[in-house]
Protein backbone atom coordinates (compact mmCIF):
# COMPACT_ATOMS: atom_id res chain seq x y z
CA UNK A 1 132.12 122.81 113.81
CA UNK A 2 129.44 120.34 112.87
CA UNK A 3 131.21 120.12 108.77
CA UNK A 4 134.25 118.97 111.13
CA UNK A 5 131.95 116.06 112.94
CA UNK A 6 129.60 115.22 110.07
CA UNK A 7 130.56 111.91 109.22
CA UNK A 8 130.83 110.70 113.06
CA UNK A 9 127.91 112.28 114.44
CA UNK A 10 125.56 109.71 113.92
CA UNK A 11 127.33 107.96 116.29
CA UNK A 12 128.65 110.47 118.19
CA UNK A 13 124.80 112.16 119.38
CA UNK A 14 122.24 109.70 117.06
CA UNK A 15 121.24 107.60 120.80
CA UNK A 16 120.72 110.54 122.71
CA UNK A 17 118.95 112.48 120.05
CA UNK A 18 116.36 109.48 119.69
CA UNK A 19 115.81 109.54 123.54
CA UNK A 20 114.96 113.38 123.14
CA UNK A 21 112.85 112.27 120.14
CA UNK A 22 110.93 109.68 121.95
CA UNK A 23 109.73 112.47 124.99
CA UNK A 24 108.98 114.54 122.05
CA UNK A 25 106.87 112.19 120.43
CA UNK A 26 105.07 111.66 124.52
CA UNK A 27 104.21 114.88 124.32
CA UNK A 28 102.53 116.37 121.09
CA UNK A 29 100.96 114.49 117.97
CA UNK A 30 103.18 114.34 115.17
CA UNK A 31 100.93 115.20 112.27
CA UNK A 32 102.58 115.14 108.75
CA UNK A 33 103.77 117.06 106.41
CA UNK A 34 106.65 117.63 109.49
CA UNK A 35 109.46 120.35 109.50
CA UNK A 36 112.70 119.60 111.13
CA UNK A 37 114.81 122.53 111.66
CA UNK A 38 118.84 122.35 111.76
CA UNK A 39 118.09 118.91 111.01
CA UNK A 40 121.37 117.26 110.87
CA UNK A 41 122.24 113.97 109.59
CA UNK A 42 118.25 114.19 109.23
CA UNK A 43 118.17 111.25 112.45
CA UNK A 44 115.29 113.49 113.39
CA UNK A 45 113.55 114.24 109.91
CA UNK A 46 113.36 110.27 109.24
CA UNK A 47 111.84 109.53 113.26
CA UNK A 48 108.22 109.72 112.93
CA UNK A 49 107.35 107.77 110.19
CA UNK A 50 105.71 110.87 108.54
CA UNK A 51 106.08 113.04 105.46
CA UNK A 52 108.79 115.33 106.64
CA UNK A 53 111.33 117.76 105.54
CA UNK A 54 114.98 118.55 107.37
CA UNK A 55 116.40 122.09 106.50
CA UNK A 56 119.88 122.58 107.67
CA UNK A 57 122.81 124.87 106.70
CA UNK A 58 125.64 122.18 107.15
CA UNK A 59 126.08 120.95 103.36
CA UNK A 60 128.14 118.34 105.12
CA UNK A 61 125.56 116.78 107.73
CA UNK A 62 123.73 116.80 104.69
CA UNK A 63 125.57 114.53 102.93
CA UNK A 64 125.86 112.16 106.15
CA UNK A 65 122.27 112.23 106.18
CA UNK A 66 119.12 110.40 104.30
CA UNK A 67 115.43 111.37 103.29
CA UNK A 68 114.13 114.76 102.33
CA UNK A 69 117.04 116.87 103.52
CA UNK A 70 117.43 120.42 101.79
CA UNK A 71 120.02 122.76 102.29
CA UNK A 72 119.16 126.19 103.59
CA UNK A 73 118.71 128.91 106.74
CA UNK A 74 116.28 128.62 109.85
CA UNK A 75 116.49 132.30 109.67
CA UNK A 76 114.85 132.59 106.26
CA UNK A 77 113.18 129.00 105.66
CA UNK A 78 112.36 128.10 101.58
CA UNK A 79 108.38 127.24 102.57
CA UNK A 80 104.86 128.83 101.92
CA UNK A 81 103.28 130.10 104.75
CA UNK A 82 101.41 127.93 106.56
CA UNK A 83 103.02 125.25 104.68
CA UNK A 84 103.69 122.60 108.23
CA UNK A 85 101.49 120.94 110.62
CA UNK A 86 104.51 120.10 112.74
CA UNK A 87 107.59 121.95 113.41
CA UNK A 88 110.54 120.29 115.49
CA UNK A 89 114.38 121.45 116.26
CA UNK A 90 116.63 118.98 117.90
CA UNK A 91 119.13 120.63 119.64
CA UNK A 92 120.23 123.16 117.07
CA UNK A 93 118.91 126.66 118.23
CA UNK A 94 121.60 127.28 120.28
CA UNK A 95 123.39 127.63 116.59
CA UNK A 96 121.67 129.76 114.89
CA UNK A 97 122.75 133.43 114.60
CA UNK A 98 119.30 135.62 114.50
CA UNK A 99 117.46 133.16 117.08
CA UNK A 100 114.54 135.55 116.87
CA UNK A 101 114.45 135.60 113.50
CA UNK A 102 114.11 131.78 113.01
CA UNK A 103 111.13 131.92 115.87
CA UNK A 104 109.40 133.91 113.73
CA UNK A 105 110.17 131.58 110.24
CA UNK A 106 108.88 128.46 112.49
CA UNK A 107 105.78 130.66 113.46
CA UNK A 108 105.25 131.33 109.68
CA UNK A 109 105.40 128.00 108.36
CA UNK A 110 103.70 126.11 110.93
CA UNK A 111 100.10 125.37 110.39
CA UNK A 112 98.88 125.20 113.96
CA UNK A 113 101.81 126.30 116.39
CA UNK A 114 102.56 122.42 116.61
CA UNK A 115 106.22 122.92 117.81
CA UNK A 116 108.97 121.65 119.59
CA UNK A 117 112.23 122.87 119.92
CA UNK A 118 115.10 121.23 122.31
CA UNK A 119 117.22 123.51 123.50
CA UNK A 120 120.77 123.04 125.32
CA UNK A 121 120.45 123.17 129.21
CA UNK A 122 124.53 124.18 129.55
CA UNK A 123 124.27 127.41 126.75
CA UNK A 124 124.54 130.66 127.80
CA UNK A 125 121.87 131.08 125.49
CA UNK A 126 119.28 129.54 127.71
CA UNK A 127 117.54 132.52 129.29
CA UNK A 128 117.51 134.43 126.27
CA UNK A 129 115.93 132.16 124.03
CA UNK A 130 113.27 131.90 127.14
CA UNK A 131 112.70 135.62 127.04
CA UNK A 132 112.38 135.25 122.99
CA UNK A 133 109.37 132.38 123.39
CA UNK A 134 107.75 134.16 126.22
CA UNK A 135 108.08 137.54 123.71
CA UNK A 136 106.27 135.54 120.74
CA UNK A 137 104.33 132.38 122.30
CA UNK A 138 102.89 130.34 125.26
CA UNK A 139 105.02 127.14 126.27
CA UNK A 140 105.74 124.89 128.39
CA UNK A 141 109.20 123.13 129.38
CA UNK A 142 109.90 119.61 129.90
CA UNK A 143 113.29 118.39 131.29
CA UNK A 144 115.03 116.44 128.12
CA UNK A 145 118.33 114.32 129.02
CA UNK A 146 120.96 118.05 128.02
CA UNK A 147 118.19 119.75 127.00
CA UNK A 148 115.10 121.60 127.70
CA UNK A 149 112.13 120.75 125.54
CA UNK A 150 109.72 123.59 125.24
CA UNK A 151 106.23 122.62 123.50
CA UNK A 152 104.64 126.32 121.65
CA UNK A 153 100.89 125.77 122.92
């Protein structure tokens, strides 16, 4: 789907995903180098004004996109351990095929459990990625325009 929408999704999501970037950046500190997973276009790689690095599997939001975008799998993420002091996800879990999986890649890479992940209020999806976080990490939830954002603690 999102090959099909590439080239118009800047336009098509890029406001909304901003406002869910700006209660993001409300809530935790941004501290650099940043990972941004299923990245996009890379709207929310380039945000913060930090070092950062967008990983998504769309070669063709990849080529819509700018900055330090790499192609490549939330399930199996091409980083060191350890390698992050922030980890954020905009809106693209509800995508991903082993959600678990990629929990546990975010858990590996990130320095400090410095994460946020937005997550789609309207997928069926919902209360199983809840029962995932609550399996692997404390969080809270803050309401986020169609999403939820949850904040690993």
């Amino acid at each position: 789907m999102y090959n099909n929408i590439a080239k118009s999704y800047n336009e098509l999501h890029g406001e909304e995903q901003i406002k869910k970037l700006d209660i993001i950046k409300k809530n935790i500190k941004i501290i650099s180098p940043l990972l941004d997973v299923g990245c996009g276009t890379g709207i929310s790689t380039n945000y913060f004004n930090v070092e950062s690095v967008g990983v998504d599997n769309s070669k063709e939001m990849l080529k819509y996109g700018s900055g330090n975008l790499i192609y490549g799998n939330a399930e199996k993420l091409p980083f060191e351990d350890k390698t992050f002091n922030t980890v954020i996800s905009v809106t693209s879990f509800h995508n991903f095929k082993n959600m678990e999986k990629a929990l546990l890649e975010i858990k590996r890479v990130s320095k400090n459990n410095s994460i946020a992940i937005t997550f789609l209020k309207k997928s069926r999806k919902l209360n199983y990625f809840r029962k995932l976080l609550k399996k692997h990490f404390n969080f809270k939830e803050i309401d986020c325009y169609n999403d939820i954002l949850f904040l690993i603690l």
